[in-house]
C-alpha atoms as a PDB file:
ATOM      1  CA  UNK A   1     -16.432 -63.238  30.100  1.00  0.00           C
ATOM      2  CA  UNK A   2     -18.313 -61.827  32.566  1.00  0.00           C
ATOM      3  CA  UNK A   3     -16.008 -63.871  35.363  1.00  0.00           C
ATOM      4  CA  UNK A   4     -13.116 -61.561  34.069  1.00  0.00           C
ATOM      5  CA  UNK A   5     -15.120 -58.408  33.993  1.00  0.00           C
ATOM      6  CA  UNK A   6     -16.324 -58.919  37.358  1.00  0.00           C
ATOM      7  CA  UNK A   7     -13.028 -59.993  39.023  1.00  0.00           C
ATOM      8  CA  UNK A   8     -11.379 -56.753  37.228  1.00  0.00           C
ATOM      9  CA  UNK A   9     -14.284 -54.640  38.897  1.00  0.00           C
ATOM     10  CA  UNK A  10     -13.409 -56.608  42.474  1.00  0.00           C
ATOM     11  CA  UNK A  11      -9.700 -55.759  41.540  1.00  0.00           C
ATOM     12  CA  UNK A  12     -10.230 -52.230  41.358  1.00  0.00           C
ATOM     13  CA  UNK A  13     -12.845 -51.707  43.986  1.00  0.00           C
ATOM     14  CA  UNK A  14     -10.487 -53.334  46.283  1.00  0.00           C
ATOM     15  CA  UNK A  15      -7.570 -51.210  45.109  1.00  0.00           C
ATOM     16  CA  UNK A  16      -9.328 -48.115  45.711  1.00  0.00           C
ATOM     17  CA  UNK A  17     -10.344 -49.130  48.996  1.00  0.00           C
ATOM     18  CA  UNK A  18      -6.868 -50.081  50.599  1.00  0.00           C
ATOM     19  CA  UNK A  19      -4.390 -47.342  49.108  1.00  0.00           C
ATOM     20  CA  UNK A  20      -2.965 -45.520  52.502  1.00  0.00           C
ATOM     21  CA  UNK A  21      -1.675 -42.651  50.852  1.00  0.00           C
ATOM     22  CA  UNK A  22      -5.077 -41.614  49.222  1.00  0.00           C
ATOM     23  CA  UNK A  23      -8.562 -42.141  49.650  1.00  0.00           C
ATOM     24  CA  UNK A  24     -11.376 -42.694  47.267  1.00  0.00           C
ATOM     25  CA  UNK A  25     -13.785 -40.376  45.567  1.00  0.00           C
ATOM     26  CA  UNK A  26     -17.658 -41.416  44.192  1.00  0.00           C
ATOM     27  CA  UNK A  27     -19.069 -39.802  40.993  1.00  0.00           C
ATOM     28  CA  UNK A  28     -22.221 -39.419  39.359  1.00  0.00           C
ATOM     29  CA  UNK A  29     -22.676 -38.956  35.687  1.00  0.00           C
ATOM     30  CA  UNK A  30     -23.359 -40.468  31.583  1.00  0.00           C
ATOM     31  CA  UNK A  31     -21.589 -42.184  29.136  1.00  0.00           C
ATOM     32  CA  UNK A  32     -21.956 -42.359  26.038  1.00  0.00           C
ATOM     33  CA  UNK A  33     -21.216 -45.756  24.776  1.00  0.00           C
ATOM     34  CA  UNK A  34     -19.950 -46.310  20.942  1.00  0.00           C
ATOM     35  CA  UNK A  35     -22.611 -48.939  20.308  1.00  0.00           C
ATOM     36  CA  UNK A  36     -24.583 -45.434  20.234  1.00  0.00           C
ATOM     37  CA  UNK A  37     -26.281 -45.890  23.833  1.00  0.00           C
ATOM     38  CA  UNK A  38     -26.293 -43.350  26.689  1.00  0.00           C
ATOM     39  CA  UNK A  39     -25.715 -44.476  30.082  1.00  0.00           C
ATOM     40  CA  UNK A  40     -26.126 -42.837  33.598  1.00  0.00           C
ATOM     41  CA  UNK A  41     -24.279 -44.679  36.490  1.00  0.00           C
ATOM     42  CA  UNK A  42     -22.235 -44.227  39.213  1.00  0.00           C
ATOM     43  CA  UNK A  43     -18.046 -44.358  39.690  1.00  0.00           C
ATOM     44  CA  UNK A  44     -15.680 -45.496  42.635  1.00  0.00           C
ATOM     45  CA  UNK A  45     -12.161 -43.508  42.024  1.00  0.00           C
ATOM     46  CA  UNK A  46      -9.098 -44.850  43.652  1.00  0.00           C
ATOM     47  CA  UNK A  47      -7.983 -41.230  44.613  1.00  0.00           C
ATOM     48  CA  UNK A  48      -9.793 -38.383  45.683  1.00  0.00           C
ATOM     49  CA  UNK A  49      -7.324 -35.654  45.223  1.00  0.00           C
ATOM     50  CA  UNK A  50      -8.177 -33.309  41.837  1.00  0.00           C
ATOM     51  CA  UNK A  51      -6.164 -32.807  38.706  1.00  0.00           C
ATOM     52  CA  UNK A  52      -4.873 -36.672  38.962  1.00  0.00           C
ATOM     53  CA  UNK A  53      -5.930 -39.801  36.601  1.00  0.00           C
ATOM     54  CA  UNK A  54      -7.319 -42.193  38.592  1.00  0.00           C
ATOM     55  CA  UNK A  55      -8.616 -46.165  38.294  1.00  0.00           C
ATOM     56  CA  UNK A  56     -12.476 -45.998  38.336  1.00  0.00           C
ATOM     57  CA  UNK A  57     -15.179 -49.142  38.978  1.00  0.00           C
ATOM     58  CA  UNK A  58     -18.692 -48.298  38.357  1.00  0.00           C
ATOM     59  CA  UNK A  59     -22.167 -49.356  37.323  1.00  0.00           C
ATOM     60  CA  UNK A  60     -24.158 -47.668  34.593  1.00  0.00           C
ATOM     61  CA  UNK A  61     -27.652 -48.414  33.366  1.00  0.00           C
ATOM     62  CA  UNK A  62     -28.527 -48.296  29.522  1.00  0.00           C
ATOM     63  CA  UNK A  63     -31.226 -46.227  27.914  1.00  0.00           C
ATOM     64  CA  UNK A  64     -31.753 -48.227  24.923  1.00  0.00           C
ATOM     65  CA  UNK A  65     -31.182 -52.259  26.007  1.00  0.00           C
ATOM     66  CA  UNK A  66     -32.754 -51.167  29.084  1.00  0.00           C
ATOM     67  CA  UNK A  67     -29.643 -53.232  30.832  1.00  0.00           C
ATOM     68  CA  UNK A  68     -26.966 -52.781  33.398  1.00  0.00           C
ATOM     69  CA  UNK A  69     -23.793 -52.461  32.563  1.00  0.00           C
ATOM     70  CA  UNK A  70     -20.482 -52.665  35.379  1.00  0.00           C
ATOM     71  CA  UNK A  71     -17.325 -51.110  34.422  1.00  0.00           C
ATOM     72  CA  UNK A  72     -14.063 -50.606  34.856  1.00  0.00           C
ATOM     73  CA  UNK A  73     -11.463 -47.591  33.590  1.00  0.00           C
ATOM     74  CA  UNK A  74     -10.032 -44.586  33.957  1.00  0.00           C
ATOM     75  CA  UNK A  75     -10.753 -41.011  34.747  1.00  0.00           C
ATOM     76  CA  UNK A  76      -9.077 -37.636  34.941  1.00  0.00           C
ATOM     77  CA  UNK A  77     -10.314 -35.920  38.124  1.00  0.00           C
ATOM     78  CA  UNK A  78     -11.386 -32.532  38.918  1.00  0.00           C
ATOM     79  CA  UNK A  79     -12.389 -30.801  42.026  1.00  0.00           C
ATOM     80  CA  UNK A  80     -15.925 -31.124  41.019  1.00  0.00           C
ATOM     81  CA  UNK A  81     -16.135 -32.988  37.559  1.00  0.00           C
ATOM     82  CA  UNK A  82     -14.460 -36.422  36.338  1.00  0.00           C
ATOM     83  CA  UNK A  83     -13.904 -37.317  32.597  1.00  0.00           C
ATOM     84  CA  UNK A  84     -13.465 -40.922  31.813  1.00  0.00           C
ATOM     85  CA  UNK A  85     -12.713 -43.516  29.735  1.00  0.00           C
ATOM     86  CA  UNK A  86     -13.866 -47.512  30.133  1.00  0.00           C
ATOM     87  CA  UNK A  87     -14.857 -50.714  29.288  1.00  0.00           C
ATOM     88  CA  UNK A  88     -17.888 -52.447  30.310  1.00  0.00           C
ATOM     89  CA  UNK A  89     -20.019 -55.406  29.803  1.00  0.00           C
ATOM     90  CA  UNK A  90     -23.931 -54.983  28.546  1.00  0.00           C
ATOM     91  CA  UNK A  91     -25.983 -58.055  29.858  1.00  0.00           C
ATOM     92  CA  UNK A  92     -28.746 -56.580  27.835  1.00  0.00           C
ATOM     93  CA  UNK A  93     -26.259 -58.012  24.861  1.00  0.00           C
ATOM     94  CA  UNK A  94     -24.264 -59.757  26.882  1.00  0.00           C
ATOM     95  CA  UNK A  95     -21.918 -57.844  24.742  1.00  0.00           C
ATOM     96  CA  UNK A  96     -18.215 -55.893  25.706  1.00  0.00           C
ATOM     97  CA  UNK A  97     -18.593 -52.196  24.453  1.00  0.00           C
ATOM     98  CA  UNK A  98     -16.203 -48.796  25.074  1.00  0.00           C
ATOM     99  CA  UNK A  99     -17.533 -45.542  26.280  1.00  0.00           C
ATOM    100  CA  UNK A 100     -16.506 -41.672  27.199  1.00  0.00           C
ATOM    101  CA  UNK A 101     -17.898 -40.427  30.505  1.00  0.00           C
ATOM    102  CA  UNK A 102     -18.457 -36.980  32.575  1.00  0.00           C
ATOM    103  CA  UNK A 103     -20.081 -36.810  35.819  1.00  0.00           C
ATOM    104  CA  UNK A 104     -19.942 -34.708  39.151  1.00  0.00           C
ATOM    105  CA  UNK A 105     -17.467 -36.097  41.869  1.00  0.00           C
ATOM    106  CA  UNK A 106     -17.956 -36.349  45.465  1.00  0.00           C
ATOM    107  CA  UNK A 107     -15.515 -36.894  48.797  1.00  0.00           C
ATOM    108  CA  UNK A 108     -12.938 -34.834  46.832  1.00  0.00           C
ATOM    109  CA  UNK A 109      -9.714 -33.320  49.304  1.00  0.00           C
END
């Protein structure tokens, strides 16, 4: 399992990094994850323009199992805020879990 999470995270880093059209954006923020944790982490975007959904690839740390956790998702970008929506893997657990994000963006056109 965590082969697949961290090829998808590979996938989407390396996405990001080789659309011409676009660039990519960084972000800053917490989660909250439905197992009930809170996470703060950081986010790769594959675009950097605002008002767009973009892919997102990103590490988090977790309050409560006191664990990293990489993910991968989605997130609606704004000139200086993201929303977002993902999946990641807890090695605390070793355990898949979904969270909702916000954060502050960076690199934004």
């Amino acid at each position: 399992m965590r082969g697949i999470l961290a090829a998808a995270v590979l996938a989407v880093a390396g996405a990001a990094t080789h659309r011409a059209e676009a660039g990519t954006a960084l972000g800053f923020g917490f989660t909250y994850v439905f197992d009930g944790d809170l996470t703060a982490g950081v986010r790769v975007f594959s675009d950097d323009k605002p008002d767009r959904v973009a892919l997102s690839a990103g590490m988090d740390y977790k309050f409560a199992t006191r664990a990293l956790r990489p993910n991968v998702g989605a997130a609606y970008l704004k000139k200086n805020y993201y929303l977002d929506l993902g999946v990641g893997y807890d090695f605390g657990t070793s355990l898949m879990d979904f969270g909702v994000g916000a954060g502050a963006t960076a690199n934004m056109r």
